[in-house]
N, C-alpha and C. Protein backbone atom coordinates (compact mmCIF):
# COMPACT_ATOMS: atom_id res chain seq x y z
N UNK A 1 -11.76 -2.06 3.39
CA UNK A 1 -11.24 -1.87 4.72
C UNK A 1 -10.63 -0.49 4.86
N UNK A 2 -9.70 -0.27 4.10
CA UNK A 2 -9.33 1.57 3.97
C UNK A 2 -9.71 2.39 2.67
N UNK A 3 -9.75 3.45 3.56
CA UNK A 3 -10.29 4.15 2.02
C UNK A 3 -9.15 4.55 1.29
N UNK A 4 -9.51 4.46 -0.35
CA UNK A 4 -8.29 5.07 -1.25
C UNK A 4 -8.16 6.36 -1.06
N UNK A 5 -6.73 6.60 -1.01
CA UNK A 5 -6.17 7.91 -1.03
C UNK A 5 -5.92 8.36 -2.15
N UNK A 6 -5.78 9.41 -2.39
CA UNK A 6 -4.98 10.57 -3.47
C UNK A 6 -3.79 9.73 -4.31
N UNK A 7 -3.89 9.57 -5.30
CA UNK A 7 -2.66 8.54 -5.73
C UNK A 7 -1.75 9.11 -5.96
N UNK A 8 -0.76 10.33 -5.57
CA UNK A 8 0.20 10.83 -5.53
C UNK A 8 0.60 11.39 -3.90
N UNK A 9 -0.57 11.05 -2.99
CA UNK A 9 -0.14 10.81 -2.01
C UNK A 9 0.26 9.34 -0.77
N UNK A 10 1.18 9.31 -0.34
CA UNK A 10 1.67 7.71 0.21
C UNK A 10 1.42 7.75 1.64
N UNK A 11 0.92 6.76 2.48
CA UNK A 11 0.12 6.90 3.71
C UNK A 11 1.65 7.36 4.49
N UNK A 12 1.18 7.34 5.77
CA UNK A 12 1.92 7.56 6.66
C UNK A 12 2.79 5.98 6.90
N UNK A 13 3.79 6.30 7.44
CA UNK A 13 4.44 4.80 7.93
C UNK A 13 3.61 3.63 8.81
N UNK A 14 2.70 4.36 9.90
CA UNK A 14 2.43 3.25 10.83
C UNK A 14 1.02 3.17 9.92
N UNK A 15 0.51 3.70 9.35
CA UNK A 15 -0.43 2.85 8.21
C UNK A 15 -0.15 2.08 7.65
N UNK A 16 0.76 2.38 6.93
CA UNK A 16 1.52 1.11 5.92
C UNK A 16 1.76 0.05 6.86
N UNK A 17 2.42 0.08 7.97
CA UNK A 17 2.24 -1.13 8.64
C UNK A 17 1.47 -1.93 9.22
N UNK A 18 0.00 -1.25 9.04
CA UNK A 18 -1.19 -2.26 9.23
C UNK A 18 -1.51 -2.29 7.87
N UNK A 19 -1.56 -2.05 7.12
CA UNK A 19 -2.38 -2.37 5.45
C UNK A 19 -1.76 -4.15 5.39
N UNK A 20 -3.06 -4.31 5.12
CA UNK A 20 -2.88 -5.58 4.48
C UNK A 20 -2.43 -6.14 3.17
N UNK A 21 -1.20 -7.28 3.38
CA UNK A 21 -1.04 -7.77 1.92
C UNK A 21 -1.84 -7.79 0.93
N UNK A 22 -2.89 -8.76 1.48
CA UNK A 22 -4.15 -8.89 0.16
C UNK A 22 -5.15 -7.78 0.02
N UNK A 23 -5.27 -6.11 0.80
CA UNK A 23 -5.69 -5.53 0.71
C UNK A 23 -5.37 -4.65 -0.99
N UNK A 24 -6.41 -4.31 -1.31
CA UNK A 24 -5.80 -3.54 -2.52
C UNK A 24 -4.97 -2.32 -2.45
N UNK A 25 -4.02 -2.24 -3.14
CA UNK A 25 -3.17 -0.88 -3.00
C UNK A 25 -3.76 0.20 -2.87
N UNK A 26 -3.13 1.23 -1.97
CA UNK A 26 -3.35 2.69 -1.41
C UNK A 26 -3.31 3.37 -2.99
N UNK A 27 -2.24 2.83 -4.00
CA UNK A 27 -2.10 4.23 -5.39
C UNK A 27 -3.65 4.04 -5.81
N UNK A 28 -4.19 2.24 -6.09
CA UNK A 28 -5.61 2.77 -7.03
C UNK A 28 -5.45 1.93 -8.15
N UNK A 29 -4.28 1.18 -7.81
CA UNK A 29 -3.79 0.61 -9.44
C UNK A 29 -4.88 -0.79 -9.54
N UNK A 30 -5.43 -1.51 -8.64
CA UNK A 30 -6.32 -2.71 -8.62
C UNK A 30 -5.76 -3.55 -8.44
N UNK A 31 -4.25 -3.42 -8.21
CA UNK A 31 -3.45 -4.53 -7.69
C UNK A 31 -3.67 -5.17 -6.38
N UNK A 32 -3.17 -6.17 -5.94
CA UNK A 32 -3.34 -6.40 -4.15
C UNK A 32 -2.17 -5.34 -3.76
N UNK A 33 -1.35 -4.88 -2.65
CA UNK A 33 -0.86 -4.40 -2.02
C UNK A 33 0.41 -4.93 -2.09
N UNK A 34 0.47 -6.53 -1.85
CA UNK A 34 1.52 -7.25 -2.22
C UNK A 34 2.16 -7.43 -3.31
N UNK A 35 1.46 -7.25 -4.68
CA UNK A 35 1.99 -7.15 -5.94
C UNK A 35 2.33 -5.91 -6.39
N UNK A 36 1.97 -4.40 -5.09
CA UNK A 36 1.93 -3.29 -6.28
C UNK A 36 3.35 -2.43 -5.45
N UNK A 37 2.93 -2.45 -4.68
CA UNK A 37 4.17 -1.47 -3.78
C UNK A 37 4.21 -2.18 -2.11
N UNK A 38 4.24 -2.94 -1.73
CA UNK A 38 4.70 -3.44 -0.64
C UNK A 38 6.39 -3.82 -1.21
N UNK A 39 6.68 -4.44 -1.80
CA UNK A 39 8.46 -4.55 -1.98
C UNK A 39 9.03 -3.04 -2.19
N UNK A 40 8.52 -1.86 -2.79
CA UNK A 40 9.14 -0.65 -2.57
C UNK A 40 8.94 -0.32 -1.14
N UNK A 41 7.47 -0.15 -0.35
CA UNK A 41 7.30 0.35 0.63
C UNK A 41 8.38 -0.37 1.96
N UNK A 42 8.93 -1.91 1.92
CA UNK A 42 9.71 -2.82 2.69
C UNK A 42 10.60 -3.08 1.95
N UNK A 43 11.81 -2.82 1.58
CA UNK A 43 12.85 -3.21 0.52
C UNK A 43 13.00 -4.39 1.26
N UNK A 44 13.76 -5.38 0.99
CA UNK A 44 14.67 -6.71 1.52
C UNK A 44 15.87 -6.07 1.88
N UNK A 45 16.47 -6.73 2.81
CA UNK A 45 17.69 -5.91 3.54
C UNK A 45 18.82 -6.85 2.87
């Protein structure tokens, strides 16, 4: 659905807010999105 980016570069904000949980992560790592950096990218308040 998106293409991988540069893995030392991090999308823009309103990207990140459409990427999907179960989409694979933007770094490249083969994780889903939800396991790799969605809790850094959304901390818990």
């Amino acid at each position: 659905m998106f293409k991988f980016l540069n893995r030392t570069q991090r999308p823009e904000p309103e990207v990140l807010a459409k990427w999907g949980r179960n989409e694979p992560c933007w770094c490249g790592s083969g994780k889903k999105y939800k396991h790799c950096h969605m809790p850094k990218d959304f901390p818990k308040k």
